[in-house]
PDB file of N, CA and C in Angstrom:
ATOM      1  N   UNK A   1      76.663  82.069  98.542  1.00  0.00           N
ATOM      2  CA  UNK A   1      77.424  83.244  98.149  1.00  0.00           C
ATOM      3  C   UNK A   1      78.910  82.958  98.348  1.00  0.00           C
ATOM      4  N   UNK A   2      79.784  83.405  97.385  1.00  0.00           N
ATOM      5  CA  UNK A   2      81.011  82.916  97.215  1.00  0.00           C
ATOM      6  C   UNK A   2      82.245  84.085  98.189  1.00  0.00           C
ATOM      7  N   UNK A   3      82.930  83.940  98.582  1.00  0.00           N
ATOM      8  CA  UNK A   3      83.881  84.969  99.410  1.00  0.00           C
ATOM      9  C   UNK A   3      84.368  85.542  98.927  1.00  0.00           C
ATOM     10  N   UNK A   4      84.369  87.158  98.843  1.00  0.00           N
ATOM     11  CA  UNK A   4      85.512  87.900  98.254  1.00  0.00           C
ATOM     12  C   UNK A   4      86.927  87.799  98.391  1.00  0.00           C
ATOM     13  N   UNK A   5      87.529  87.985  97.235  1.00  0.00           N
ATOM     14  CA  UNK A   5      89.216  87.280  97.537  1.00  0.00           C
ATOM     15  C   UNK A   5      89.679  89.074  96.779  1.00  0.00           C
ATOM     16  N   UNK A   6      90.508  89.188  98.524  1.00  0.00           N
ATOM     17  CA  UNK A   6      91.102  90.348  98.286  1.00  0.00           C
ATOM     18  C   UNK A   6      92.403  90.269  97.010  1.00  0.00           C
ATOM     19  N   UNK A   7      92.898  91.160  97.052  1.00  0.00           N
ATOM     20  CA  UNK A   7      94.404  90.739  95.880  1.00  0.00           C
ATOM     21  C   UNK A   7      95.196  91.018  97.241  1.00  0.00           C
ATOM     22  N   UNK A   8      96.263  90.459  96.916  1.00  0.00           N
ATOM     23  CA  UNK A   8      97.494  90.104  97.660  1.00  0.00           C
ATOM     24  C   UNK A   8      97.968  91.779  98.248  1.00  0.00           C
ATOM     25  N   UNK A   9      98.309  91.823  99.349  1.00  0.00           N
ATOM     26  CA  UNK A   9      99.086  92.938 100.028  1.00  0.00           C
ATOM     27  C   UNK A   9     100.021  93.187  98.861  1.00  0.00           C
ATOM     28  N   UNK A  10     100.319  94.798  99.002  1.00  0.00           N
ATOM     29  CA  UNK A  10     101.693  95.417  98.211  1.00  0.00           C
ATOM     30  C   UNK A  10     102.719  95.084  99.371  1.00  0.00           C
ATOM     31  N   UNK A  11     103.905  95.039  99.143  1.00  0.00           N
ATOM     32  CA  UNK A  11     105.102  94.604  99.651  1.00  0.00           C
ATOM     33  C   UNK A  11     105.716  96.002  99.485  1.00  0.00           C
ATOM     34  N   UNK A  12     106.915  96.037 100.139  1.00  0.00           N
ATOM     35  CA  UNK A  12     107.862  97.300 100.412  1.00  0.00           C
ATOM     36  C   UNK A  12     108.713  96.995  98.842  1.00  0.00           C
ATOM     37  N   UNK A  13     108.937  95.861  98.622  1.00  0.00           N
ATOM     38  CA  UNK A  13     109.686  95.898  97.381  1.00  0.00           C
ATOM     39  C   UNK A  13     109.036  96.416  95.695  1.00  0.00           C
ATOM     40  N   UNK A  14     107.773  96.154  95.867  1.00  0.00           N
ATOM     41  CA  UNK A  14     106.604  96.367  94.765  1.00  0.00           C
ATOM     42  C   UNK A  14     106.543  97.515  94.960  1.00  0.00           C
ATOM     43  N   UNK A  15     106.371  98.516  96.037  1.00  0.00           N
ATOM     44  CA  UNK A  15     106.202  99.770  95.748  1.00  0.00           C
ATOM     45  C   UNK A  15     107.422 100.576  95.251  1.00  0.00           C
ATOM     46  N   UNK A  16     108.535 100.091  95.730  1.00  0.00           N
ATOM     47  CA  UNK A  16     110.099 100.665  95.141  1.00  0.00           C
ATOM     48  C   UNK A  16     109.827 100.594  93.545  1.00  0.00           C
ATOM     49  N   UNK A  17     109.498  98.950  93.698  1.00  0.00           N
ATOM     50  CA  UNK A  17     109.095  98.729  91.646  1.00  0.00           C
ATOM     51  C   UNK A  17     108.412  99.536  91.025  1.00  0.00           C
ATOM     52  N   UNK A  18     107.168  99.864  91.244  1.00  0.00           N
ATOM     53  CA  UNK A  18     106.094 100.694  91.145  1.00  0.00           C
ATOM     54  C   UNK A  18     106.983 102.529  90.927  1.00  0.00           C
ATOM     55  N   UNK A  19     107.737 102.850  92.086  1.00  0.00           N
ATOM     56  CA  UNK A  19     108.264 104.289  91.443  1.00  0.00           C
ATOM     57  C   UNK A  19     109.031 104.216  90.540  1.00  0.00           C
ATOM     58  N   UNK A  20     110.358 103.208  90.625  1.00  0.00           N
ATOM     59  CA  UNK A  20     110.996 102.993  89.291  1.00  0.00           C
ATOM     60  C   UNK A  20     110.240 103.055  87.981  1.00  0.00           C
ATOM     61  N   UNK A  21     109.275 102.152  87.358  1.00  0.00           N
ATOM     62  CA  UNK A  21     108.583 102.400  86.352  1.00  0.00           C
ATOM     63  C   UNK A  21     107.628 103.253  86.072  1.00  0.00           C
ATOM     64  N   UNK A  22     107.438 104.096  87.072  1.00  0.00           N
ATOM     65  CA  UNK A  22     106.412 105.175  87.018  1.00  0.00           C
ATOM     66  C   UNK A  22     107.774 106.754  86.530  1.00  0.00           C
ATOM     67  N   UNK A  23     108.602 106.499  87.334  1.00  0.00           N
ATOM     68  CA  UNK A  23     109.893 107.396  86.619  1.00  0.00           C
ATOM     69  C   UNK A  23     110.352 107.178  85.292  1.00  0.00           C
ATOM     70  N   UNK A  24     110.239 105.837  85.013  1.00  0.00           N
ATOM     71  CA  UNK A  24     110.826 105.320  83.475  1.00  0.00           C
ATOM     72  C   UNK A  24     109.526 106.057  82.607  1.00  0.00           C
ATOM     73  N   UNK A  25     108.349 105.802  83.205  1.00  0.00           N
ATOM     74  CA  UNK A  25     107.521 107.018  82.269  1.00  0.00           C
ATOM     75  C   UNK A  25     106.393 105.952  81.372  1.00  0.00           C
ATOM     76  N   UNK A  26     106.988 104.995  81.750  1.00  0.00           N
ATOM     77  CA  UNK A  26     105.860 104.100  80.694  1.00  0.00           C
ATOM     78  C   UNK A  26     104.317 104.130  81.084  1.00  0.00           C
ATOM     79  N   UNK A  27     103.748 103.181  80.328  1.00  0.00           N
ATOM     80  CA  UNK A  27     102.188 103.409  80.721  1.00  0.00           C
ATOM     81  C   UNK A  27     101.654 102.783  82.086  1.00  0.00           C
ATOM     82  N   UNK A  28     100.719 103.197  82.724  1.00  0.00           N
ATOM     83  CA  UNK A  28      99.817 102.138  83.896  1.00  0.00           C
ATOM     84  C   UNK A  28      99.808 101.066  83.213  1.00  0.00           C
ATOM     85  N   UNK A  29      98.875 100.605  81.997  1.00  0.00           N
ATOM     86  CA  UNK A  29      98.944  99.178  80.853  1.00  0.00           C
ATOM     87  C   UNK A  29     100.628  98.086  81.309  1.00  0.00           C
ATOM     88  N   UNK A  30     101.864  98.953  80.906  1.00  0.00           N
ATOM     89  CA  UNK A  30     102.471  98.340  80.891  1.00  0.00           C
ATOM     90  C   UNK A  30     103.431  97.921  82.570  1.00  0.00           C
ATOM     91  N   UNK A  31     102.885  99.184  83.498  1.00  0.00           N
ATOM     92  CA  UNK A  31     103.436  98.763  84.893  1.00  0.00           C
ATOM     93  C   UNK A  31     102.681  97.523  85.164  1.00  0.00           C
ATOM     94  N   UNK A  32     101.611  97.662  85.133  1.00  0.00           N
ATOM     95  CA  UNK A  32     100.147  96.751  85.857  1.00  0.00           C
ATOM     96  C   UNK A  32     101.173  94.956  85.189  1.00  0.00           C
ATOM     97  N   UNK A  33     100.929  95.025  83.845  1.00  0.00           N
ATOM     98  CA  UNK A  33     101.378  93.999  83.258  1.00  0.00           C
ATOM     99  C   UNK A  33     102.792  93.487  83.750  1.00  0.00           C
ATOM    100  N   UNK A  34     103.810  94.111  84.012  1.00  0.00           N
ATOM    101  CA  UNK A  34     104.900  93.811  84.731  1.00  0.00           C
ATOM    102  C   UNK A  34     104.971  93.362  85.819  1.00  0.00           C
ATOM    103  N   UNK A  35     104.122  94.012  86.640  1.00  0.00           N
ATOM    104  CA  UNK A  35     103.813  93.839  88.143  1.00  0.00           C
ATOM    105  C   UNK A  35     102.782  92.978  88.094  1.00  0.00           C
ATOM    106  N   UNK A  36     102.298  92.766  87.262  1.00  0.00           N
ATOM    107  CA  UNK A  36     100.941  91.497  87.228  1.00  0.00           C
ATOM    108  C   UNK A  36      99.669  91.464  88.268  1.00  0.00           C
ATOM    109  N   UNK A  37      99.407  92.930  88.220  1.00  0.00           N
ATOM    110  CA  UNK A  37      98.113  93.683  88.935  1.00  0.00           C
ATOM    111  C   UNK A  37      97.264  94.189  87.621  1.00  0.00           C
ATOM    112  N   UNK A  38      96.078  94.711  88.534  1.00  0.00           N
ATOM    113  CA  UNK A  38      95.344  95.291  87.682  1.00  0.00           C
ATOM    114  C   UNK A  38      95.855  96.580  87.458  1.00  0.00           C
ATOM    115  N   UNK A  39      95.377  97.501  86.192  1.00  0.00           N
ATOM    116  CA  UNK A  39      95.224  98.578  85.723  1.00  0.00           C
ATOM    117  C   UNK A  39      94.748  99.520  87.157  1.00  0.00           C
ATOM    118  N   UNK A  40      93.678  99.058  87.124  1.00  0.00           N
ATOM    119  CA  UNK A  40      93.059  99.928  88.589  1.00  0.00           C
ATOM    120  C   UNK A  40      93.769  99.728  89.756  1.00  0.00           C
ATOM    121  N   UNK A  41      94.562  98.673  89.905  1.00  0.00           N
ATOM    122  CA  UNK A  41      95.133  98.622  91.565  1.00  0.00           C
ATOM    123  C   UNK A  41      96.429  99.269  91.263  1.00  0.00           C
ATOM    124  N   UNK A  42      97.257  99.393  90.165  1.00  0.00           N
ATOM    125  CA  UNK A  42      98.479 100.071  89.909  1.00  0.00           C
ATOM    126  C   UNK A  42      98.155 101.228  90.041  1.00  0.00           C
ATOM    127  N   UNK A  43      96.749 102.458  89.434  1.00  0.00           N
ATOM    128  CA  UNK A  43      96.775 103.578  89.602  1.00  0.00           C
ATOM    129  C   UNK A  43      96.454 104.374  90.978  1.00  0.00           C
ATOM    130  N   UNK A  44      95.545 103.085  92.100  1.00  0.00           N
ATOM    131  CA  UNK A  44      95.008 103.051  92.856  1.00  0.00           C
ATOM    132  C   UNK A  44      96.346 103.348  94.049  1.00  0.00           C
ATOM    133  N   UNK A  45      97.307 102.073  94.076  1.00  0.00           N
ATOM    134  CA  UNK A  45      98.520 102.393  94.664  1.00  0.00           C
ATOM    135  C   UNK A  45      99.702 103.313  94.129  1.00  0.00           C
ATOM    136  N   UNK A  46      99.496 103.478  93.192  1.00  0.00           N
ATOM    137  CA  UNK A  46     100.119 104.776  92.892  1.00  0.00           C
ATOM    138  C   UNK A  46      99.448 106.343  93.256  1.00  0.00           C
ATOM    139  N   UNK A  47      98.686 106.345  93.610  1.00  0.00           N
ATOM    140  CA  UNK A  47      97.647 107.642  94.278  1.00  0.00           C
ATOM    141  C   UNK A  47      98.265 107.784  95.290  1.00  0.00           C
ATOM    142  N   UNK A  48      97.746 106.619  95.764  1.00  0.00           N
ATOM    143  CA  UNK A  48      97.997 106.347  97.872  1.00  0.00           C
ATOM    144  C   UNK A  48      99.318 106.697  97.886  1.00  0.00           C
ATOM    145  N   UNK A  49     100.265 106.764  97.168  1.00  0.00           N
ATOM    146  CA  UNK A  49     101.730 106.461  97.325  1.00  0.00           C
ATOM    147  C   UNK A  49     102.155 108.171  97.086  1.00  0.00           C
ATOM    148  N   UNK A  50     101.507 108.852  96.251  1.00  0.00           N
ATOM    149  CA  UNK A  50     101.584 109.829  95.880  1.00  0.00           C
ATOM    150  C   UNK A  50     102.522 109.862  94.384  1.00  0.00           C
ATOM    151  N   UNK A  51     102.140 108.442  93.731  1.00  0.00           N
ATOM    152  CA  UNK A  51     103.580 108.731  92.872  1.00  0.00           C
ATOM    153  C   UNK A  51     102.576 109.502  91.481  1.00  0.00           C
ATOM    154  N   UNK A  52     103.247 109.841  90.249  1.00  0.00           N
ATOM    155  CA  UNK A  52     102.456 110.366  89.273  1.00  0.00           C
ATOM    156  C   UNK A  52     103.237 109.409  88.180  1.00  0.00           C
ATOM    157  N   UNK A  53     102.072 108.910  87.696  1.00  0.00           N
ATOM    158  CA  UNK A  53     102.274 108.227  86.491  1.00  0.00           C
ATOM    159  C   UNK A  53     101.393 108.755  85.430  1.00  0.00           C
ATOM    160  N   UNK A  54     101.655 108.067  84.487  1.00  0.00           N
ATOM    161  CA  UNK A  54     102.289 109.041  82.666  1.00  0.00           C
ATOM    162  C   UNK A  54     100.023 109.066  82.636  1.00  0.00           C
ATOM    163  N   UNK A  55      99.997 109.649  81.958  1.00  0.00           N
ATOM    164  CA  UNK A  55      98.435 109.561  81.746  1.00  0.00           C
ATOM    165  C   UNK A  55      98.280 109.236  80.259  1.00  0.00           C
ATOM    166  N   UNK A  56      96.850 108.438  80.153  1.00  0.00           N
ATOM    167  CA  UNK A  56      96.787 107.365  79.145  1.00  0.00           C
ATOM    168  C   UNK A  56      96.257 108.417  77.817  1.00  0.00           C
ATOM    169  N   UNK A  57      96.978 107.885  76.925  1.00  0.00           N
ATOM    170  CA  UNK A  57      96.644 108.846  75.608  1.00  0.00           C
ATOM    171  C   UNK A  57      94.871 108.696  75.606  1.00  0.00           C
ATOM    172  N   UNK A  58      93.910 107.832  76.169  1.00  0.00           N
ATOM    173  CA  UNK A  58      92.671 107.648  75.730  1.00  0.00           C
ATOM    174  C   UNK A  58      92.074 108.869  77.018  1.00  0.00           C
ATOM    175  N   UNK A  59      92.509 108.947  77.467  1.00  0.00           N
ATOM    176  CA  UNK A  59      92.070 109.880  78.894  1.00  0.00           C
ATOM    177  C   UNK A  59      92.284 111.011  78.503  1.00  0.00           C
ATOM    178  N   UNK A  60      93.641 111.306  77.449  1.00  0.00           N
ATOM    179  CA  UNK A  60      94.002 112.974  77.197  1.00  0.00           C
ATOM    180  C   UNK A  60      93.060 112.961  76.401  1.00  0.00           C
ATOM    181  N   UNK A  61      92.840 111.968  75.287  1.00  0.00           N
ATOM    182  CA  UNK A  61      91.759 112.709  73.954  1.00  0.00           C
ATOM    183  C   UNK A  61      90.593 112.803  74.499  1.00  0.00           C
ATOM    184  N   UNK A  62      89.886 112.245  75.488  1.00  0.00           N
ATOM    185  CA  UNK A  62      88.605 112.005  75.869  1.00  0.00           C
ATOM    186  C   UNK A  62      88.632 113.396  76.877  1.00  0.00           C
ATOM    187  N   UNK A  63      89.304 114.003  77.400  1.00  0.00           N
ATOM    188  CA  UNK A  63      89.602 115.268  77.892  1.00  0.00           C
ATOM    189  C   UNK A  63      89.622 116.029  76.872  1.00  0.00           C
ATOM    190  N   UNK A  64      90.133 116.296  75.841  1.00  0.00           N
ATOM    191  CA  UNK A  64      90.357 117.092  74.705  1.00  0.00           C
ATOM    192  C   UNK A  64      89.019 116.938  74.353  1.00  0.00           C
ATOM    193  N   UNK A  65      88.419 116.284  73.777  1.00  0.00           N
ATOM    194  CA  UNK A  65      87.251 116.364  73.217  1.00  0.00           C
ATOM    195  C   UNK A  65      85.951 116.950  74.002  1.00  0.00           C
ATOM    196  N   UNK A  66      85.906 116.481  75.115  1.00  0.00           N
ATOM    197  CA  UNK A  66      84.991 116.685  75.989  1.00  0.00           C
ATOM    198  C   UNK A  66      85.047 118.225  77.241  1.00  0.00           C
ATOM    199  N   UNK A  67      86.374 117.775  77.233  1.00  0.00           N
ATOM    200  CA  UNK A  67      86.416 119.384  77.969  1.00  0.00           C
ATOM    201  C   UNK A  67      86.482 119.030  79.162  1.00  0.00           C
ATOM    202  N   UNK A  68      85.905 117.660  79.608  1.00  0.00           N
ATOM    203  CA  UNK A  68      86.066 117.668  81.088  1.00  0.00           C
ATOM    204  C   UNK A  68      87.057 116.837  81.239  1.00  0.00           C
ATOM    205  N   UNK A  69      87.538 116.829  82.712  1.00  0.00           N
ATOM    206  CA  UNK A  69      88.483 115.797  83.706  1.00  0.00           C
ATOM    207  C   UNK A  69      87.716 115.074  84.530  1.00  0.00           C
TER     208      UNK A  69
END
């Protein structure tokens, strides 16, 4: 069985990064890609952090359609 390999600690400077582009308004897609994390660990540390980032047009229609959150 092979060892799980955590991802690298967030740094004090990555999370400064992380509110800046979450204020600029762009997508999780394009923070994650900047910051060169996953999709899930950008929204994940953005929770913990309390910051609010932009929500994904596939999440609003899939809400719209469905009715649920």
């Amino acid at each position: 069985m092979s060892p799980v390999v955590a991802s690298p600690l967030w740094t004090p400077e990555e999370d400064e990064r992380l509110r800046g582009l979450a204020s600029s308004g762009i997508s999780v897609a394009a923070m994650a890609k900047r910051m060169k994390r996953s999709v899930a660990a950008v929204r994940n540390r953005a929770a913990r952090l309390s910051i609010v980032v932009a929500t994904s047009r596939i999440r609003r229609q899939t809400v719209k359609a469905t009715g649920k959150v």
